[in-house]
N, C-alpha and C. Protein backbone atom coordinates (compact mmCIF):
# COMPACT_ATOMS: atom_id res chain seq x y z
N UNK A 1 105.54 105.43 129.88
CA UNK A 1 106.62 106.13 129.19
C UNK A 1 106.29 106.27 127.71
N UNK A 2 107.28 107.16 127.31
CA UNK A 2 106.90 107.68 125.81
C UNK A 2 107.63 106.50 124.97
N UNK A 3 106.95 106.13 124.02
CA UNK A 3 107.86 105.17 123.22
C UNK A 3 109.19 105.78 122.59
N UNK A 4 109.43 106.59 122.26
CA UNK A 4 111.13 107.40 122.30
C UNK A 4 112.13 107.41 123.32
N UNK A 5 110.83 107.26 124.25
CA UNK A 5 112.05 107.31 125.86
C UNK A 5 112.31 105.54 126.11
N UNK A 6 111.40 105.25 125.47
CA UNK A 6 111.31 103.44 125.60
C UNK A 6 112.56 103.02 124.75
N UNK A 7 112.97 103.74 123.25
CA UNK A 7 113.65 103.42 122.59
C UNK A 7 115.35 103.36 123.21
N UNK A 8 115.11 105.08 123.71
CA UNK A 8 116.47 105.06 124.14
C UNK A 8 117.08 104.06 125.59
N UNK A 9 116.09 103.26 126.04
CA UNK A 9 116.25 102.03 126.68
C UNK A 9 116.93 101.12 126.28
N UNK A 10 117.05 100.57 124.88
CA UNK A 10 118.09 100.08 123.86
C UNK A 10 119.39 100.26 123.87
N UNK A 11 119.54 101.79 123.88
CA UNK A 11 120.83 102.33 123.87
C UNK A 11 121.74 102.65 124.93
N UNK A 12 120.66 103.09 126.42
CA UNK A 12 121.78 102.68 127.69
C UNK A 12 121.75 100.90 127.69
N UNK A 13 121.04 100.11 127.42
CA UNK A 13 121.59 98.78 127.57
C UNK A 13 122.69 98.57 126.42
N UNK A 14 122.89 99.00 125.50
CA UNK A 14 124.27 98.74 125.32
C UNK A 14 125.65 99.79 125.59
N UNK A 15 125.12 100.83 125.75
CA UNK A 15 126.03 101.73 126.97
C UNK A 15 126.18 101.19 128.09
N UNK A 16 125.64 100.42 129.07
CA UNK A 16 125.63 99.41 130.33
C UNK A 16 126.74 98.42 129.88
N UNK A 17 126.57 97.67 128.87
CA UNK A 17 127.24 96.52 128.49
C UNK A 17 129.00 97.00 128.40
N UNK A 18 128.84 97.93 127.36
CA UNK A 18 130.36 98.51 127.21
C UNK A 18 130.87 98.90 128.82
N UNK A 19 130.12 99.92 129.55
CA UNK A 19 130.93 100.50 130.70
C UNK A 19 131.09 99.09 131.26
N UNK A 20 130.27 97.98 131.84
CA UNK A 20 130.43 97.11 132.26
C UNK A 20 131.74 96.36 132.13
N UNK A 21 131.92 96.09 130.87
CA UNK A 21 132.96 95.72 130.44
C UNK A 21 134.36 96.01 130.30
N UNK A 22 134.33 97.80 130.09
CA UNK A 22 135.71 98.59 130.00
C UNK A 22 135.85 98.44 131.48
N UNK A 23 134.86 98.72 132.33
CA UNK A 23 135.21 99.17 133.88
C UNK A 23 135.76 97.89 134.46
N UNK A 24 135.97 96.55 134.27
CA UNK A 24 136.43 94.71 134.01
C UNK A 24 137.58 95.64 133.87
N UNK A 25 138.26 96.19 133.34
CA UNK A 25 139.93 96.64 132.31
C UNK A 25 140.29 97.69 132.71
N UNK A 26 139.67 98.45 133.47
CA UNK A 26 140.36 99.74 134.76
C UNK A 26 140.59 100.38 132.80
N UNK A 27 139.76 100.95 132.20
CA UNK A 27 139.96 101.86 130.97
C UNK A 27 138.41 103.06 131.34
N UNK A 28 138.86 104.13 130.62
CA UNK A 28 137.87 105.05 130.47
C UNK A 28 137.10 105.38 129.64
N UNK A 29 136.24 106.73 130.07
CA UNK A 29 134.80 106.51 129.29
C UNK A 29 134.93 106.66 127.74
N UNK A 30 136.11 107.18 127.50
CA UNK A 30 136.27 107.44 126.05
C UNK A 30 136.52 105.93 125.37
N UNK A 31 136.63 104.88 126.03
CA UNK A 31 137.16 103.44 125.77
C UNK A 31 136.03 103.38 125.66
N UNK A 32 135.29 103.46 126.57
CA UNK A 32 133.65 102.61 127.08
C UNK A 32 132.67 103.66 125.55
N UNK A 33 133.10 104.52 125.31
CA UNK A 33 131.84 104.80 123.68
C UNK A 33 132.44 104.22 122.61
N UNK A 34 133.92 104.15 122.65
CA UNK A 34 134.47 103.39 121.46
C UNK A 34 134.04 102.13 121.08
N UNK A 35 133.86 101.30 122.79
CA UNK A 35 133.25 99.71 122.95
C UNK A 35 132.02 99.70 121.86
N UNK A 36 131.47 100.84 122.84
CA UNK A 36 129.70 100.83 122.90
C UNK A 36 128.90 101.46 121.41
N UNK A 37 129.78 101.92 120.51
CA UNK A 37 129.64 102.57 119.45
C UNK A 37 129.28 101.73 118.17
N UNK A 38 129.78 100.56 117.63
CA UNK A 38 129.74 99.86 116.89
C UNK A 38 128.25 98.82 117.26
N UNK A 39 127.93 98.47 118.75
CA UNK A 39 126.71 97.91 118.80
C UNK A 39 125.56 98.64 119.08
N UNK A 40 126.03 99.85 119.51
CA UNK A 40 124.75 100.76 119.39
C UNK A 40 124.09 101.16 117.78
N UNK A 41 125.17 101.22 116.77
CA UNK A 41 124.85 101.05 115.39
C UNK A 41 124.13 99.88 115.25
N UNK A 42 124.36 98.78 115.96
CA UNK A 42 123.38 97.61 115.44
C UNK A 42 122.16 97.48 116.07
N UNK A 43 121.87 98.28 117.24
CA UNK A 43 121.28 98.32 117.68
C UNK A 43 120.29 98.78 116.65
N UNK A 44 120.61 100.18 116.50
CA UNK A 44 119.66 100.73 115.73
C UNK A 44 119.32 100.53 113.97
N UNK A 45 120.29 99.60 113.77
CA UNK A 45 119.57 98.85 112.78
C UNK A 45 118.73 98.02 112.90
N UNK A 46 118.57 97.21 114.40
CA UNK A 46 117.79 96.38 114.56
C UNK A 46 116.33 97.14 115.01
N UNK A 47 116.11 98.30 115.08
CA UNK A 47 115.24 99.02 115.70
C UNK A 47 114.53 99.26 114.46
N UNK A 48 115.33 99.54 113.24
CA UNK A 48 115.07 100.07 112.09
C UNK A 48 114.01 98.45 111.32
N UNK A 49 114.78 97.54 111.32
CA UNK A 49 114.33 96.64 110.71
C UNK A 49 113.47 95.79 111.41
N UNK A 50 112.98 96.08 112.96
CA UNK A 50 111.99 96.06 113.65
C UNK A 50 110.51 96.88 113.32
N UNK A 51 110.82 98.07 113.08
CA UNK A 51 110.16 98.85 113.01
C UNK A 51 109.86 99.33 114.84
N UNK A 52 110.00 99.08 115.40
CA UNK A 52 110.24 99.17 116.69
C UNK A 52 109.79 100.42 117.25
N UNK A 53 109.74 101.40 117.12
CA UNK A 53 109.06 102.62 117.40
C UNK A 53 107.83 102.25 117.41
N UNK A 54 107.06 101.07 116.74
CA UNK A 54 105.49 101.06 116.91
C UNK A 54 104.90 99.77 118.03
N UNK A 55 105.93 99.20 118.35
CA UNK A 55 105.58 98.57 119.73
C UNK A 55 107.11 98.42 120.72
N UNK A 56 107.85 99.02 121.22
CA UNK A 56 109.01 99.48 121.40
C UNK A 56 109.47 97.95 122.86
N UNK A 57 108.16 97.32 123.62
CA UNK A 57 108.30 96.73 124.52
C UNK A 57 108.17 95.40 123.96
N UNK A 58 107.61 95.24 122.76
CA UNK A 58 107.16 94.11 122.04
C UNK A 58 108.69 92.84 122.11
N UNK A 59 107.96 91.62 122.36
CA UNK A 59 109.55 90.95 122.25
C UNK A 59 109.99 90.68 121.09
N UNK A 60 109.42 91.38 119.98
CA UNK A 60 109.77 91.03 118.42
C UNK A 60 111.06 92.05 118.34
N UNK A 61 110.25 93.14 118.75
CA UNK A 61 111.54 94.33 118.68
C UNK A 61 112.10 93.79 119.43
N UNK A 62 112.58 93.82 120.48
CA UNK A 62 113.56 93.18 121.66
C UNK A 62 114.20 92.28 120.73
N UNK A 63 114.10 90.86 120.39
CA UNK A 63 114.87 90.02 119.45
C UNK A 63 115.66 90.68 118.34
N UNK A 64 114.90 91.32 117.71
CA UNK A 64 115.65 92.36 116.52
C UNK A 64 116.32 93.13 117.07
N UNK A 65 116.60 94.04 117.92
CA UNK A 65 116.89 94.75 118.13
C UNK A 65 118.38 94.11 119.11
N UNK A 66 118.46 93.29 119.90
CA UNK A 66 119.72 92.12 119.97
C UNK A 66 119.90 91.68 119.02
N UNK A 67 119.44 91.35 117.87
CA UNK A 67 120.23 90.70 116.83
C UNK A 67 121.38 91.79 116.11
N UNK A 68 120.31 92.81 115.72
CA UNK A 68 121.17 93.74 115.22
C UNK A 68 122.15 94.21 116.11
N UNK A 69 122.02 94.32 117.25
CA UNK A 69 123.60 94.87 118.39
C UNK A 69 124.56 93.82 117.67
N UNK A 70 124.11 92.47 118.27
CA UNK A 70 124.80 91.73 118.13
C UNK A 70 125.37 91.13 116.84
N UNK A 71 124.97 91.29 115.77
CA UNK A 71 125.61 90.82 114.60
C UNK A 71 126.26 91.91 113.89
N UNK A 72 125.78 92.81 113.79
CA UNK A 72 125.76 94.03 113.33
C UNK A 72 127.09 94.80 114.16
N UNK A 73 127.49 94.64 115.33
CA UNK A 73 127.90 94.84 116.55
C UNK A 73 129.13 93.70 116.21
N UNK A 74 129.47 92.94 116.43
CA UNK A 74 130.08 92.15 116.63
C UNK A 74 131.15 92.19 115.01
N UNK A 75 130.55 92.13 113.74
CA UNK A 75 130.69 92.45 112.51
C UNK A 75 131.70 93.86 112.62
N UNK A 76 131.24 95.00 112.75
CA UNK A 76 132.02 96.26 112.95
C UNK A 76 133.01 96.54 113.78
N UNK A 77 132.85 95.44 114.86
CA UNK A 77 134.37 95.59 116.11
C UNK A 77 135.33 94.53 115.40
N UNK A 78 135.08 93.57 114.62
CA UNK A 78 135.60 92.58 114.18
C UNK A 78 136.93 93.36 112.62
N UNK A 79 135.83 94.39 112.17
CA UNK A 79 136.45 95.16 111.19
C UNK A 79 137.45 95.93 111.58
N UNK A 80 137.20 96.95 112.64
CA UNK A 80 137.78 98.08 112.99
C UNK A 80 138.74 97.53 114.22
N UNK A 81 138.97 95.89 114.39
CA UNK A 81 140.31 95.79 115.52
C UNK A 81 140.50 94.59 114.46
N UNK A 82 140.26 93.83 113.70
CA UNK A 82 140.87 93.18 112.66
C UNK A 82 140.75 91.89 113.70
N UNK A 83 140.36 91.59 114.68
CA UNK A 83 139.98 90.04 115.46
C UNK A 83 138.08 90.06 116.12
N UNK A 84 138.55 88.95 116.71
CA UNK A 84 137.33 88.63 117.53
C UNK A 84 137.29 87.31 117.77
N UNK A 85 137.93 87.91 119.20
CA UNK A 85 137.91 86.61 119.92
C UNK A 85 136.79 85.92 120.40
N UNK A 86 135.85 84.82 120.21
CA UNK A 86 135.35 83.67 120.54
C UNK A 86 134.56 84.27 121.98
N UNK A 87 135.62 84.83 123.01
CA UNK A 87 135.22 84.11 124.31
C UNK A 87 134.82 85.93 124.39
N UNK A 88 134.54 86.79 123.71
CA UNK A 88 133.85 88.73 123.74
C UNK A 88 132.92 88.00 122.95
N UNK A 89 132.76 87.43 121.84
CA UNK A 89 131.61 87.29 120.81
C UNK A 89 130.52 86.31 121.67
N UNK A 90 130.75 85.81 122.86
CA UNK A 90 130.12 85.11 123.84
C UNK A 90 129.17 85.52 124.77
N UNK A 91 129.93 86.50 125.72
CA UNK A 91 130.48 87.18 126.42
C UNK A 91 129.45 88.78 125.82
N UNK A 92 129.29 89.50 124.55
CA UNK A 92 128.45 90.24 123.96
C UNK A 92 127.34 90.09 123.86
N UNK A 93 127.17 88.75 123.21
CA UNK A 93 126.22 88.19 122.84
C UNK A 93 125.14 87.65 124.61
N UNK A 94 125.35 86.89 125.10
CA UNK A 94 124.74 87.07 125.93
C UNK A 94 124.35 88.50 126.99
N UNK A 95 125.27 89.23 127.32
CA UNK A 95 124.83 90.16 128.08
C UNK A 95 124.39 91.21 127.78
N UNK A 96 124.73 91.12 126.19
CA UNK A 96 123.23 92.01 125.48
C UNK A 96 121.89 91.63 125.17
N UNK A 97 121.75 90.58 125.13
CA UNK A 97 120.54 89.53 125.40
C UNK A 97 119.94 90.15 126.52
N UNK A 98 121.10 89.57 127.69
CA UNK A 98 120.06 90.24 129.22
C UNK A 98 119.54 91.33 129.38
N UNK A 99 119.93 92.25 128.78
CA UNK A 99 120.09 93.60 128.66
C UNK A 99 118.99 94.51 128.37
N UNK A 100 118.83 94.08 126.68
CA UNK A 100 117.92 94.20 125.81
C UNK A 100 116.72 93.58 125.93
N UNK A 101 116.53 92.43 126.12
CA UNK A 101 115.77 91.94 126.68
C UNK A 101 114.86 91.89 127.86
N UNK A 102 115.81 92.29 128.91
CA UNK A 102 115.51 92.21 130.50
C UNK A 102 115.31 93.58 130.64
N UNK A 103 114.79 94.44 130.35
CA UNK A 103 114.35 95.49 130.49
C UNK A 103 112.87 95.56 130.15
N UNK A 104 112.77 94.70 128.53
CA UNK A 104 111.31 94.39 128.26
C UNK A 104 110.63 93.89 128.92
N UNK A 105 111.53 92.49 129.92
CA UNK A 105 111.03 91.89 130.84
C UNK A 105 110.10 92.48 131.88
N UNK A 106 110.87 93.73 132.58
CA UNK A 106 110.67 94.54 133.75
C UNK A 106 109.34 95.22 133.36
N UNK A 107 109.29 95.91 132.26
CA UNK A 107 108.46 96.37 131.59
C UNK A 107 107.04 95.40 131.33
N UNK A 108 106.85 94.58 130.88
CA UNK A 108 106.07 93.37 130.99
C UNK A 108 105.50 92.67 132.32
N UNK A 109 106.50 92.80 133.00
CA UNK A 109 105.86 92.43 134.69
C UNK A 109 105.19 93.83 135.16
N UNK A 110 105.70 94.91 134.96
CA UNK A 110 105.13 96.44 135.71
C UNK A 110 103.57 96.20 135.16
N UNK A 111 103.33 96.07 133.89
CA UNK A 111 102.15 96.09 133.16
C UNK A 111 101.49 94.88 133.57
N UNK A 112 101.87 93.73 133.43
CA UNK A 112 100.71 92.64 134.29
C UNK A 112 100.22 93.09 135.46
N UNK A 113 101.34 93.62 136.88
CA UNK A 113 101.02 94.37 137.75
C UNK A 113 100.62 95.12 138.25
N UNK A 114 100.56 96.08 136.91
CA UNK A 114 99.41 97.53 136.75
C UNK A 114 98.00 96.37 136.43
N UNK A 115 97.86 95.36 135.56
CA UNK A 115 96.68 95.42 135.11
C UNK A 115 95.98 94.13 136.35
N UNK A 116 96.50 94.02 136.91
CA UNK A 116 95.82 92.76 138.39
C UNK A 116 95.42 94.15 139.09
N UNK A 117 96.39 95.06 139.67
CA UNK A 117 95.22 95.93 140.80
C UNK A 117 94.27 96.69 139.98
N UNK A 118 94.09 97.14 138.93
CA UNK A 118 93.08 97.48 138.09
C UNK A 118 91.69 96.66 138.36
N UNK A 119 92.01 95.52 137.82
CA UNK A 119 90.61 94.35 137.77
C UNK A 119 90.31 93.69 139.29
N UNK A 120 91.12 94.61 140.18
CA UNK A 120 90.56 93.71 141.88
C UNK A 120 89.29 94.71 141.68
């Protein structure tokens, strides 16, 4: 894949996270970008301060790139609903982890797997 198309991998995992979550609350998709809007901004700050476009699978970007959802993310929903409850800042924080992360994962096993039938 193209590293742009790699990027926007970032951004359905935190589009995943929100629908995941609104669809928990029987609410709609206009709920689920409102969710997903504030950590997709952190996302892409974390992409930014990754530099991430130049190794997009790398787990450096991956870490940055959850940090920024998540702090960055968590910071802006905290502003714009005036709380933040404990048990969402939990609850975010991990399943954007899996998310963000576990995609690099998948990505990382395909490529060991590409590179074993290569060298038989």
């Amino acid at each position: 894949m193209r590293r742009p198309a790699l990027l926007l991998l970032d951004l359905i995992a935190v589009l995943a996270f929100a629908a995941i979550g609104r669809a928990s609350h029987a609410e709609d998709v206009a709920g689920t970008l409102v969710t997903a809007a504030p950590f997709a901004a952190g996302a892409v700050v974390g992409v930014l301060v990754a530099r991430a476009w130049r190794d997009p699978v790398a787990w450096r970007s991956g870490l940055l790139v959850w940090a920024g959802a998540v702090v960055v993310g968590l910071a802006l929903r905290a502003l714009v609903t005036g709380r933040l409850p404990l048990s969402f800042a939990v609850v975010a924080t991990v399943a954007l982890g899996v998310l963000v992360l576990g995609w690099r994962a998948v990505a990382h096993l395909v490529a060991a797997s590409a590179r074993r039938r290569v060298s038989r």
